[in-house]
Protein backbone atom coordinates (compact mmCIF):
# COMPACT_ATOMS: atom_id res chain seq x y z
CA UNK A 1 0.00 0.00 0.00
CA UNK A 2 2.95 2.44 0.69
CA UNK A 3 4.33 2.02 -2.54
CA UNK A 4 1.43 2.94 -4.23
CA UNK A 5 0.87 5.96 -1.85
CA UNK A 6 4.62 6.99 -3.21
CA UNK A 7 3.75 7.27 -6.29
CA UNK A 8 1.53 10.63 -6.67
CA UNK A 9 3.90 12.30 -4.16
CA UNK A 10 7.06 11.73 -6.35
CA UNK A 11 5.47 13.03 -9.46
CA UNK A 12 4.10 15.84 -7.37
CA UNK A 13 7.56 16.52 -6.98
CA UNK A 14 8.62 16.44 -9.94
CA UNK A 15 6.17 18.56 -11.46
CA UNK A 16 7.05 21.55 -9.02
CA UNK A 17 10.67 21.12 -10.57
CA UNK A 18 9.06 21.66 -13.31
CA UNK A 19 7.25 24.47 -12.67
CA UNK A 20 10.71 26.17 -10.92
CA UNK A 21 12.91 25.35 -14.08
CA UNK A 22 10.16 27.04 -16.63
CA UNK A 23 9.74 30.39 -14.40
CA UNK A 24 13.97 30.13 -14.11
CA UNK A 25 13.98 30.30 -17.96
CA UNK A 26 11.26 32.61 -18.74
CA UNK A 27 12.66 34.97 -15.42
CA UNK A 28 16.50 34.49 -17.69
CA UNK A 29 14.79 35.12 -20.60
CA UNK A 30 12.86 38.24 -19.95
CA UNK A 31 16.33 39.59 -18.81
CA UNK A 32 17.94 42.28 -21.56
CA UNK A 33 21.52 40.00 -23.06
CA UNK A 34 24.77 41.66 -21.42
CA UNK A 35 26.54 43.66 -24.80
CA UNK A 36 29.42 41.87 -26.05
CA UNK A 37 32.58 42.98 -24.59
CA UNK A 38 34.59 45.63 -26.93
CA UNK A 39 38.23 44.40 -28.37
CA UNK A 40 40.69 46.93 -26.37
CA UNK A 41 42.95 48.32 -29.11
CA UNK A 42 46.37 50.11 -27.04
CA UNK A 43 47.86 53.10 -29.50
CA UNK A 44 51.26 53.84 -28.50
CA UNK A 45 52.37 57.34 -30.15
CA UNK A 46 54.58 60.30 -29.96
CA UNK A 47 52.38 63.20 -30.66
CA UNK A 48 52.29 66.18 -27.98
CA UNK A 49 50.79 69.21 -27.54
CA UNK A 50 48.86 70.59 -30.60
CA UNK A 51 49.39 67.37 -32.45
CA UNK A 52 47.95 65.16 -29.27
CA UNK A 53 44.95 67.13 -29.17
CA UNK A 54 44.08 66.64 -32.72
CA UNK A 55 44.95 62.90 -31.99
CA UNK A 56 42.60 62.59 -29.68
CA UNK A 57 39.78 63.81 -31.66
CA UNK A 58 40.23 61.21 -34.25
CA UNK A 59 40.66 58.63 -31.78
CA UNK A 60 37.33 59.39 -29.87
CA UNK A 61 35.67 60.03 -33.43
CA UNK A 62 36.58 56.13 -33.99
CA UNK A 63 34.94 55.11 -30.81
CA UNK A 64 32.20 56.75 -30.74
CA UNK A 65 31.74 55.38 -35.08
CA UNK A 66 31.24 51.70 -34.07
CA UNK A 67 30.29 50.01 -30.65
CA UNK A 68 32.93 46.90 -31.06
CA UNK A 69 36.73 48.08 -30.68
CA UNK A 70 38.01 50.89 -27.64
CA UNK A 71 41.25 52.88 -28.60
CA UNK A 72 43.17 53.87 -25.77
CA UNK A 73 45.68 56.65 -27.08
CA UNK A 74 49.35 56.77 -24.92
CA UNK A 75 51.82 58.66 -25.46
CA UNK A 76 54.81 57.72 -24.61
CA UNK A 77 57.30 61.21 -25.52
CA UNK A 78 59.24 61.92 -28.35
CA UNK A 79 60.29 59.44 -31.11
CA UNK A 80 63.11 58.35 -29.69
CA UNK A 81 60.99 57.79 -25.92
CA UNK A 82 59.16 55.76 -27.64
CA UNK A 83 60.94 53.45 -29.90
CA UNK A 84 63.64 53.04 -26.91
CA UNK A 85 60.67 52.15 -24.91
CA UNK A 86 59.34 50.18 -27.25
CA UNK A 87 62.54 47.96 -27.62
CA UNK A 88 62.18 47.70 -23.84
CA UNK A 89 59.41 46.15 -23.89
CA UNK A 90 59.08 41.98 -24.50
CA UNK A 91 57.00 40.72 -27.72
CA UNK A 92 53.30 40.64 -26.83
CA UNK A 93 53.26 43.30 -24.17
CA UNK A 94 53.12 46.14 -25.60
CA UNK A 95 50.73 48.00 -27.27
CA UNK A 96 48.47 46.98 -30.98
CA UNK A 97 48.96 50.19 -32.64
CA UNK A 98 52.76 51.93 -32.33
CA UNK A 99 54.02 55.39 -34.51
CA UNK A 100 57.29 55.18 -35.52
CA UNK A 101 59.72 58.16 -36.77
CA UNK A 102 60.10 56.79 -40.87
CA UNK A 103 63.86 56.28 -39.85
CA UNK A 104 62.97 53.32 -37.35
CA UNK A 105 61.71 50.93 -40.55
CA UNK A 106 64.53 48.86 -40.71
CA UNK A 107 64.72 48.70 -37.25
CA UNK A 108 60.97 47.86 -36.94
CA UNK A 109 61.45 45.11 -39.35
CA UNK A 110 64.28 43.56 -37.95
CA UNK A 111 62.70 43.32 -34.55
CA UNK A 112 60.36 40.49 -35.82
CA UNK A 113 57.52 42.19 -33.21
CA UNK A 114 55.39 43.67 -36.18
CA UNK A 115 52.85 42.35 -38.53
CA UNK A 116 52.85 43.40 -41.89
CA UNK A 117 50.75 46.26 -43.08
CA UNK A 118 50.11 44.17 -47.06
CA UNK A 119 48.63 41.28 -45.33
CA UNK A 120 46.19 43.36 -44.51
CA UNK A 121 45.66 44.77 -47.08
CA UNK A 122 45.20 41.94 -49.18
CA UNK A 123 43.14 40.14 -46.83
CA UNK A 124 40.56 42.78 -46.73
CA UNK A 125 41.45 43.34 -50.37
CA UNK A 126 41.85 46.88 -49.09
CA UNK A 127 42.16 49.52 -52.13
CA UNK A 128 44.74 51.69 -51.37
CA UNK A 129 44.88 53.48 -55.19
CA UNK A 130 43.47 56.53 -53.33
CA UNK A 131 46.89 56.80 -51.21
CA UNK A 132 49.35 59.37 -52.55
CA UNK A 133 52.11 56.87 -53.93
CA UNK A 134 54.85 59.07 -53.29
CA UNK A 135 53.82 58.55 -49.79
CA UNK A 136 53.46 54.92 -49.63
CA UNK A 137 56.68 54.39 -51.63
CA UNK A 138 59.33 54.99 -48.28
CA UNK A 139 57.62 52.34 -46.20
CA UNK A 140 56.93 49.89 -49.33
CA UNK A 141 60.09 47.42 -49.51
CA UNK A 142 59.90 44.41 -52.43
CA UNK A 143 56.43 45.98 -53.12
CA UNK A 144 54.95 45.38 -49.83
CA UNK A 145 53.79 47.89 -47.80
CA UNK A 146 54.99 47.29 -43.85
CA UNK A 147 53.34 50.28 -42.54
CA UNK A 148 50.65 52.71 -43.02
CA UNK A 149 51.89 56.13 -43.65
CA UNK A 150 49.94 58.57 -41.17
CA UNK A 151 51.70 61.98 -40.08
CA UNK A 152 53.60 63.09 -43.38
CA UNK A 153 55.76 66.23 -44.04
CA UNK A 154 58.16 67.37 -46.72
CA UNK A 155 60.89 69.38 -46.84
CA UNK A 156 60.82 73.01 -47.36
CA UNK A 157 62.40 76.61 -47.36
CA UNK A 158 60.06 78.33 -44.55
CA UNK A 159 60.52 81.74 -44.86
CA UNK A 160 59.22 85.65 -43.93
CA UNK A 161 57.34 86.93 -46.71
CA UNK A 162 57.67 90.61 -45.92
CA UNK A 163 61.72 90.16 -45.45
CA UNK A 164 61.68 88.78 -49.22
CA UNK A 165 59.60 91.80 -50.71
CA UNK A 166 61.72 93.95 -48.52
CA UNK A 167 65.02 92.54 -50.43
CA UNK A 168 63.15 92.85 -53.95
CA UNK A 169 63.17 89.38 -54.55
CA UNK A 170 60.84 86.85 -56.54
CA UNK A 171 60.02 83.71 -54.53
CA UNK A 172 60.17 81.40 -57.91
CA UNK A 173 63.68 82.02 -57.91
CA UNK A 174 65.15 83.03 -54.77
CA UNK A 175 65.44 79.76 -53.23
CA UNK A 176 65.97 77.76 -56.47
CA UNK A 177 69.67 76.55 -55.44
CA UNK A 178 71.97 76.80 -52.36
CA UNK A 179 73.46 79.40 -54.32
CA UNK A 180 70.68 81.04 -54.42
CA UNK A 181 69.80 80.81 -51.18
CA UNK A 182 73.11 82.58 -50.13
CA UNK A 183 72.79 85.41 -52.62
CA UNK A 184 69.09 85.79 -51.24
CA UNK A 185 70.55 85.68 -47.23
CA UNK A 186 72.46 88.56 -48.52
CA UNK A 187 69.91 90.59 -50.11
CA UNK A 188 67.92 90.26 -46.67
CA UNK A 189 70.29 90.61 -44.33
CA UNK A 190 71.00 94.15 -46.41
CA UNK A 191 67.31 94.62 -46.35
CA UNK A 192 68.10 95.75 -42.66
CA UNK A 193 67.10 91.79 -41.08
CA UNK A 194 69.28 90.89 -38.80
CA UNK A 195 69.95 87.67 -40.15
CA UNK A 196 69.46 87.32 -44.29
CA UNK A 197 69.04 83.25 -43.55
CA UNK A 198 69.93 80.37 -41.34
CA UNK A 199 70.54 76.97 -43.65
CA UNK A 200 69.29 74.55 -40.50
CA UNK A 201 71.52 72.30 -40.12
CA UNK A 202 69.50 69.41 -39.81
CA UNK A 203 70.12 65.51 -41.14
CA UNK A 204 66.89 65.10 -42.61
CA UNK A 205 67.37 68.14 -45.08
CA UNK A 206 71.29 66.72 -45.85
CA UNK A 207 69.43 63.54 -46.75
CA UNK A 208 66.87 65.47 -48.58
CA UNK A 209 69.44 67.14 -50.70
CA UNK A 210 71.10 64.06 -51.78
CA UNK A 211 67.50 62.67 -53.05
CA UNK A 212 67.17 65.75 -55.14
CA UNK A 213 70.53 65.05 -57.01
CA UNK A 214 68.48 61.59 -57.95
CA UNK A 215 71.90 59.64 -55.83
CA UNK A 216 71.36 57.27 -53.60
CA UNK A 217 72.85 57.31 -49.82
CA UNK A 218 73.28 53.79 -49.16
CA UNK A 219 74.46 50.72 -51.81
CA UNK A 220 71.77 47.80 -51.94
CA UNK A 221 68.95 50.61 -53.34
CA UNK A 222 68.73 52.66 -50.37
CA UNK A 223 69.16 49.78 -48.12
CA UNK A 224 65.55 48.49 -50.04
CA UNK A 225 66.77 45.55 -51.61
CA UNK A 226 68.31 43.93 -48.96
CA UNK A 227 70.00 45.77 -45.77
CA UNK A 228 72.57 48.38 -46.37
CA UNK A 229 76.19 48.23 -45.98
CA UNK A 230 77.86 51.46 -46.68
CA UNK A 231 76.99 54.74 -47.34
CA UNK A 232 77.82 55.39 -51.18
CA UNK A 233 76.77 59.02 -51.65
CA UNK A 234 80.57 60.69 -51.23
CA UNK A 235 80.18 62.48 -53.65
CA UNK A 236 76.77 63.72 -53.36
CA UNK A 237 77.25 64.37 -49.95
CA UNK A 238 80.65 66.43 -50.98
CA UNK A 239 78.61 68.88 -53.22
CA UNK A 240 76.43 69.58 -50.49
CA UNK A 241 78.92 70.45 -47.98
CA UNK A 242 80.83 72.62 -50.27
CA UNK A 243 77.67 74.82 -51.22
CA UNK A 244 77.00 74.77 -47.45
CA UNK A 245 80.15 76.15 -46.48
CA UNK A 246 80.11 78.98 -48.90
CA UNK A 247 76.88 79.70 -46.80
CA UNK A 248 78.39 79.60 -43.43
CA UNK A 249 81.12 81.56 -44.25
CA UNK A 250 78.87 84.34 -45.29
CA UNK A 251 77.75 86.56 -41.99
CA UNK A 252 74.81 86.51 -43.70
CA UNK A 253 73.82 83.53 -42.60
CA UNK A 254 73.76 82.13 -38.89
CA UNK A 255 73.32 78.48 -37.59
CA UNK A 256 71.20 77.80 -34.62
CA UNK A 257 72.74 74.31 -33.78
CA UNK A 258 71.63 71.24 -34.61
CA UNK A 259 67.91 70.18 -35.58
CA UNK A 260 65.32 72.75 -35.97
CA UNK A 261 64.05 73.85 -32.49
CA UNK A 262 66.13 77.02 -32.07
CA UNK A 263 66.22 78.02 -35.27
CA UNK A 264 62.16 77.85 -35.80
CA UNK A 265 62.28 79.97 -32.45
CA UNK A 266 64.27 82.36 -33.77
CA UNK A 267 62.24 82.71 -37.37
CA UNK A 268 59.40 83.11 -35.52
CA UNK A 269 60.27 86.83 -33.63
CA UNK A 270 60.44 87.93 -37.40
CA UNK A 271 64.40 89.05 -37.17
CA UNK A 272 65.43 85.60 -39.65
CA UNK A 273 64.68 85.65 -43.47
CA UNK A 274 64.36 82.00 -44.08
CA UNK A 275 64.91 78.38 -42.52
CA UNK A 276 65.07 75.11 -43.35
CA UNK A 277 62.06 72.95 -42.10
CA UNK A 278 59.31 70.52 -42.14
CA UNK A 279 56.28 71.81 -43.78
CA UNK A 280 54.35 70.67 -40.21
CA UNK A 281 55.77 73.58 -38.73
CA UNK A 282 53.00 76.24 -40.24
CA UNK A 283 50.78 76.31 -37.67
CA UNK A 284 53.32 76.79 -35.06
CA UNK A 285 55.31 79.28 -36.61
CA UNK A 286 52.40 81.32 -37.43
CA UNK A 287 50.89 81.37 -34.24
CA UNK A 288 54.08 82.47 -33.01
CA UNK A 289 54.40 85.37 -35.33
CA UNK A 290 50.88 86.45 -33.89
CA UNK A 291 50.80 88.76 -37.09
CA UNK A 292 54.39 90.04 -37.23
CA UNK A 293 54.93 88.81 -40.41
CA UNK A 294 53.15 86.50 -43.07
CA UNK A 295 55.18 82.69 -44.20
CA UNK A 296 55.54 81.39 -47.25
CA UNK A 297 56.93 77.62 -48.14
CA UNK A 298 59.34 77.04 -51.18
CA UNK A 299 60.60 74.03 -52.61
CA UNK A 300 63.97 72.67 -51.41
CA UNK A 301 66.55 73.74 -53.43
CA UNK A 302 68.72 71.79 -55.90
CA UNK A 303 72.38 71.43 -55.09
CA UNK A 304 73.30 71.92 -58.78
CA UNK A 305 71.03 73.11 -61.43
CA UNK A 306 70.90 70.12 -63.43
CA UNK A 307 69.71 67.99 -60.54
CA UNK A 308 66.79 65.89 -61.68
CA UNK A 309 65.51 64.05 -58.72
CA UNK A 310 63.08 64.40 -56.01
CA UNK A 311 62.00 64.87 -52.05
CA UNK A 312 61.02 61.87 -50.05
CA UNK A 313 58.06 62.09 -47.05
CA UNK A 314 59.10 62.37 -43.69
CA UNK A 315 57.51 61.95 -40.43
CA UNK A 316 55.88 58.91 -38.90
CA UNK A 317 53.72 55.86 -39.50
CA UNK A 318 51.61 53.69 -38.18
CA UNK A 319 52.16 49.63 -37.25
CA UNK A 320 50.43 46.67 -36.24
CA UNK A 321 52.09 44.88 -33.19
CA UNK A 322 52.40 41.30 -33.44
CA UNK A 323 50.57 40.27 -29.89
CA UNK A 324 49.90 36.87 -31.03
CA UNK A 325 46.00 38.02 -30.59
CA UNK A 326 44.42 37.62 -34.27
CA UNK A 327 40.93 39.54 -32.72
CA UNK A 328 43.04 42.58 -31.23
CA UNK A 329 44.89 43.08 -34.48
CA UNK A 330 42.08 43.32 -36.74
CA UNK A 331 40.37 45.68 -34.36
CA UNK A 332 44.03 47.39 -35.07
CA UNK A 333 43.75 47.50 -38.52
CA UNK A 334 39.77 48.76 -38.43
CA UNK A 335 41.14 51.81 -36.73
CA UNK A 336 44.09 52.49 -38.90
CA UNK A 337 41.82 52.47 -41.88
CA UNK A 338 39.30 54.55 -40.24
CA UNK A 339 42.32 57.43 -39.18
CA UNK A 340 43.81 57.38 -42.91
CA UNK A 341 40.13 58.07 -44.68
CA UNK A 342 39.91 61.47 -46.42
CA UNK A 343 38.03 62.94 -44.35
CA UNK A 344 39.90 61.84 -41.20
CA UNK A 345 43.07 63.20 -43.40
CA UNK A 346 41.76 66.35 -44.04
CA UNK A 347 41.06 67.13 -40.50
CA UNK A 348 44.36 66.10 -39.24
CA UNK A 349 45.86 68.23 -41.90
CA UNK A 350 44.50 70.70 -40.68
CA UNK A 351 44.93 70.48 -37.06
CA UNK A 352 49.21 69.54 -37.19
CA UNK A 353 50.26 71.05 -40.33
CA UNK A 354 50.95 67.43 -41.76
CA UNK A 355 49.88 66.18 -44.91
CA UNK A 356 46.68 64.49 -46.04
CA UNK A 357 47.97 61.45 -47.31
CA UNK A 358 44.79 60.84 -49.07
CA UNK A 359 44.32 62.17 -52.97
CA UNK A 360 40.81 62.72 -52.33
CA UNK A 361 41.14 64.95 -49.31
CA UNK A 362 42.80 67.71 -51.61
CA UNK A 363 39.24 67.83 -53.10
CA UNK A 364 37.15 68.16 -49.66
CA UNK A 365 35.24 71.85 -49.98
CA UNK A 366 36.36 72.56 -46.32
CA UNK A 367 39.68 71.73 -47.10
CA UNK A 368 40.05 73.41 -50.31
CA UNK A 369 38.68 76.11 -48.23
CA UNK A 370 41.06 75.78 -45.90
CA UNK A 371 44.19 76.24 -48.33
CA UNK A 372 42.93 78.69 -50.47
CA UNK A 373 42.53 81.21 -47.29
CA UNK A 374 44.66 80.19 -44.76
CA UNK A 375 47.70 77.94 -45.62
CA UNK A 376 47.89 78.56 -49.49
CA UNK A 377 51.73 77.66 -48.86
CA UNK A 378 51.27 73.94 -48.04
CA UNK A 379 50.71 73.20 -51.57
CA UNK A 380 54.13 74.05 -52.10
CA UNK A 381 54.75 71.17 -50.01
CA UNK A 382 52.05 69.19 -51.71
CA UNK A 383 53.39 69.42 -54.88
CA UNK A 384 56.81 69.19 -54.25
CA UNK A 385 56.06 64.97 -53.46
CA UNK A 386 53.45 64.77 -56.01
CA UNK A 387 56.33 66.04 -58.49
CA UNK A 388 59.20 63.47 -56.67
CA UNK A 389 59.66 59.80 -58.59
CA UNK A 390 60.36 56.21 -57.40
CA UNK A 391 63.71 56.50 -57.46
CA UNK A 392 63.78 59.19 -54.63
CA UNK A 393 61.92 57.02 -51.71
CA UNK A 394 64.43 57.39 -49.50
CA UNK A 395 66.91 55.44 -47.70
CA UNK A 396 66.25 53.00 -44.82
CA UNK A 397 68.76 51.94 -42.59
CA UNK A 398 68.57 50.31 -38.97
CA UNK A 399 71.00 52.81 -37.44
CA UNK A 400 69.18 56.15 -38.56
CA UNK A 401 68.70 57.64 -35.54
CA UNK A 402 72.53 57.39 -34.59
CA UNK A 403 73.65 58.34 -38.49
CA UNK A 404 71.27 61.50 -38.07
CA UNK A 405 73.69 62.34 -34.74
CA UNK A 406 76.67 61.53 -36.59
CA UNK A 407 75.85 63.80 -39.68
CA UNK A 408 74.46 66.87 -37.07
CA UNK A 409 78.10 66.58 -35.12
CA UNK A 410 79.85 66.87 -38.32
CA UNK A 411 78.12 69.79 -39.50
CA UNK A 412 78.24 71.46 -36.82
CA UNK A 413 82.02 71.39 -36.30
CA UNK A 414 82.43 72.96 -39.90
CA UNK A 415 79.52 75.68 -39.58
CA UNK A 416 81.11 76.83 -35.81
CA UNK A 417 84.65 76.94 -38.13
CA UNK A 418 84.21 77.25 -41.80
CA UNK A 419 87.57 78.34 -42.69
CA UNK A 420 89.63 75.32 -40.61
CA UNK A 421 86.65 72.62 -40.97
CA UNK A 422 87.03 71.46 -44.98
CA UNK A 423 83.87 69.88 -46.56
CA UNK A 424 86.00 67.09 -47.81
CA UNK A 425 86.79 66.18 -44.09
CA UNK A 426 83.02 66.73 -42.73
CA UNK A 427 82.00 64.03 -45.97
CA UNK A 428 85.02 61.79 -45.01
CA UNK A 429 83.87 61.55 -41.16
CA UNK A 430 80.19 60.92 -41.63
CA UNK A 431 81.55 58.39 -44.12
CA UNK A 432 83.31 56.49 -42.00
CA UNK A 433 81.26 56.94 -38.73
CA UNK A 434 78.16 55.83 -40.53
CA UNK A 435 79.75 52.86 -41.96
CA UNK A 436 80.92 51.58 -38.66
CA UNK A 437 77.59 51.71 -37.25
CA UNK A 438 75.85 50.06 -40.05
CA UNK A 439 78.59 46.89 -39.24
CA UNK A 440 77.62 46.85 -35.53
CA UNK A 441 74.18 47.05 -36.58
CA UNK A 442 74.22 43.82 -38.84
CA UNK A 443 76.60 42.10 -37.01
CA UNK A 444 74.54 42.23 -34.47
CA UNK A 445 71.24 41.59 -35.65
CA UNK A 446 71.53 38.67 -37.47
């Protein structure tokens, strides 16, 4: 009898555990589904100041365009903080995103800690026809692009438009050579400037010049078709030391040591014709002159008349860290895309002084707008790599940062002593130096 007394109680039970397990489900379903998690993307980079801020925008304006991938922007100081920190740092540690100085491609290479910017590329079949080739063509090795170009600049003669009317001079032709530059310092300085010019003595214009006499600086094309060995522009480098004496000899002409920071300072109070620069420096320079003056950008000038080659870009890029995390690296690459877009381009032009490295950008209304009224002189700049050729990419070498010191030191010696400092021995010594870092450098890294 108890048995059969057992039996409606157990599947009493058993219905109420039925009853619990369908509210559980409908109580879980009726519940809103937790969002999915966003893919954190880390963006190391070297941009202060003015250039941070406009950073940031485009970094928030990428969050805020898609709910699946979180940029977190760090910077980490100059170029050389961060690719020293960088190097510090063990594979897989460090951050998705990294901007590197153009000079550190070889280096970044080498490391073995990157992923390639063409896989990319070709995985997303990615058309990049819209990218300004001359652009693309310094961080392109065998063909395949191993970074994403993002804050570009080109080389130009920055100078005070009022000192040049002043002197009486036409700015087709005043900076045309390094001859003319000196005859122009002259002209200027007797326009009642205190100084007619300063010829910056900075490595990335040296390097510059050489590219516009169509020479290479380093054997193995520009250290492009396999890793450099010696520098192989003696000659090249010769012509431009001679015309540079001639400058420094002149009193004319006045050096503000090495690099560019003093020497933009001093442009900037209005008492300096002309320098030597990056096109970035616009903004900068014109805020400083808080309406002392107007500047105007010229091309670089040729060594020799004859000279038939081009400018290369400068500045920095953008590469994808290899984390071993396939999810975090795409999310990379969405956001480089997304910061190299026209519009994107545009913006950031306008913000830094760099260069859109988009074609299409030129043809934005606001940005048209913004070079027709208020840097007209950045299509000097423009032009002046649009006008450049394959052959004038530039060289890459994994001891750039230390060859740039090397050529600076140099320089310097013969522009504080013209007359006792030969440009024969000034080629000779950066010569040599560089060579014997270029030997460490692949002996060592294998």
């Amino acid at each position: 009898m108890k048995r059969f007394v057992m039996i409606p109680v157990l599947l009493l039970a058993a219905l109420m555990v039925f009853v619990s397990c369908n509210k559980q489900q409908k109580s879980a379903a009726a519940q809103p589904s937790q969002p999915a998690a966003k893919t954190k993307v880390v963006f190391w980079h070297a941009m202060g100041g003015r250039n941070q801020e406009a950073l940031n925008k485009l970094i928030d304006a990428f969050n805020a365009s898609q709910d699946k991938i979180e940029v977190e922007g760090q910077y980490q100081g100059n170029y050389d903080d961060a690719i020293t920190k960088l190097r510090a740092t063990p594979k897989g540690s460090g951050p998705d995103v990294m901007q590197l100085y153009d000079i550190g491609t070889r280096w970044a290479i080498d490391s073995k800690t990157t992923l390639k910017m063409q896989d990319f590329i070709d995985k997303d079949k990615y058309d990049i026809s819209d990218y300004e080739p001359n652009i693309l063509a310094y961080y392109a090795l065998g063909g395949q692009l191993y970074s994403m170009p993002f804050n570009c600049s080109s080389p130009v003669i920055v100078y005070n438009r009022e000192a040049l009317a002043k002197a009486g001079l036409d700015p087709n032709t005043a900076f045309a050579t390094m001859d003319a530059c000196l005859a122009t310092g002259k002209a200027i300085k007797a326009a009642g400037y205190e100084v007619g010019g300063s010829f910056t003595n900075y490595s990335w214009v040296w390097e510059q010049l050489v590219s516009l006499q169509d020479k290479d600086m380093l054997d193995n094309g520009n250290g492009r078709q396999g890793r450099a060995t010696k520098v192989i522009a003696d000659q090249a480098l010769l012509n431009i030391f001679t015309k540079a004496n001639a400058i420094y000899r002149d009193p004319s002409n006045k050096v503000f040591g090495k690099g560019t920071g003093e020497s933009k300072n001093q442009f900037a109070t209005g008492t300096v014709g002309y320098i030597a620069d990056s096109c970035s420096v616009y903004v900068d320079v014109s805020a400083a002159a808080n309406g002392k003056f107007t500047v105007g950008f010229a091309p670089l000038p040729k060594v020799n008349p004859s000279d038939s080659g081009g400018v290369s870009v400068g500045g920095g890029s953008l590469w994808l860290m290899d984390n071993g995390d396939s999810n975090r690296a795409d999310a990379a690459w969405q956001f480089v895309k997304f910061v190299t877009g026209a519009q994107q381009q545009a913006e950031w032009s306008i913000g830094t002084g760099y260069l859109p490295i988009r074609k299409s950008a030129l043809n934005l209304p606001f940005y048209q707008d913004y070079i027709n009224k208020t840097n007209p002189a950045l299509m000097v700049a423009i032009k002046a790599l649009q006008g450049s050729k394959p052959s004038c990419a530039g060289s890459v070498m994994g001891v750039f940062s230390q060859a740039r010191v090397v050529i600076e030191n140099e320089v310097e010696a013969m522009a504080n002593n013209p007359t006792g400092v030969s440009p024969q021995t000034v080629t000779n010594n950066i010569v040599s130096q560089i060579n014997d870092q270029i030997a460490l450098y692949n002996r060592t890294n294998p």
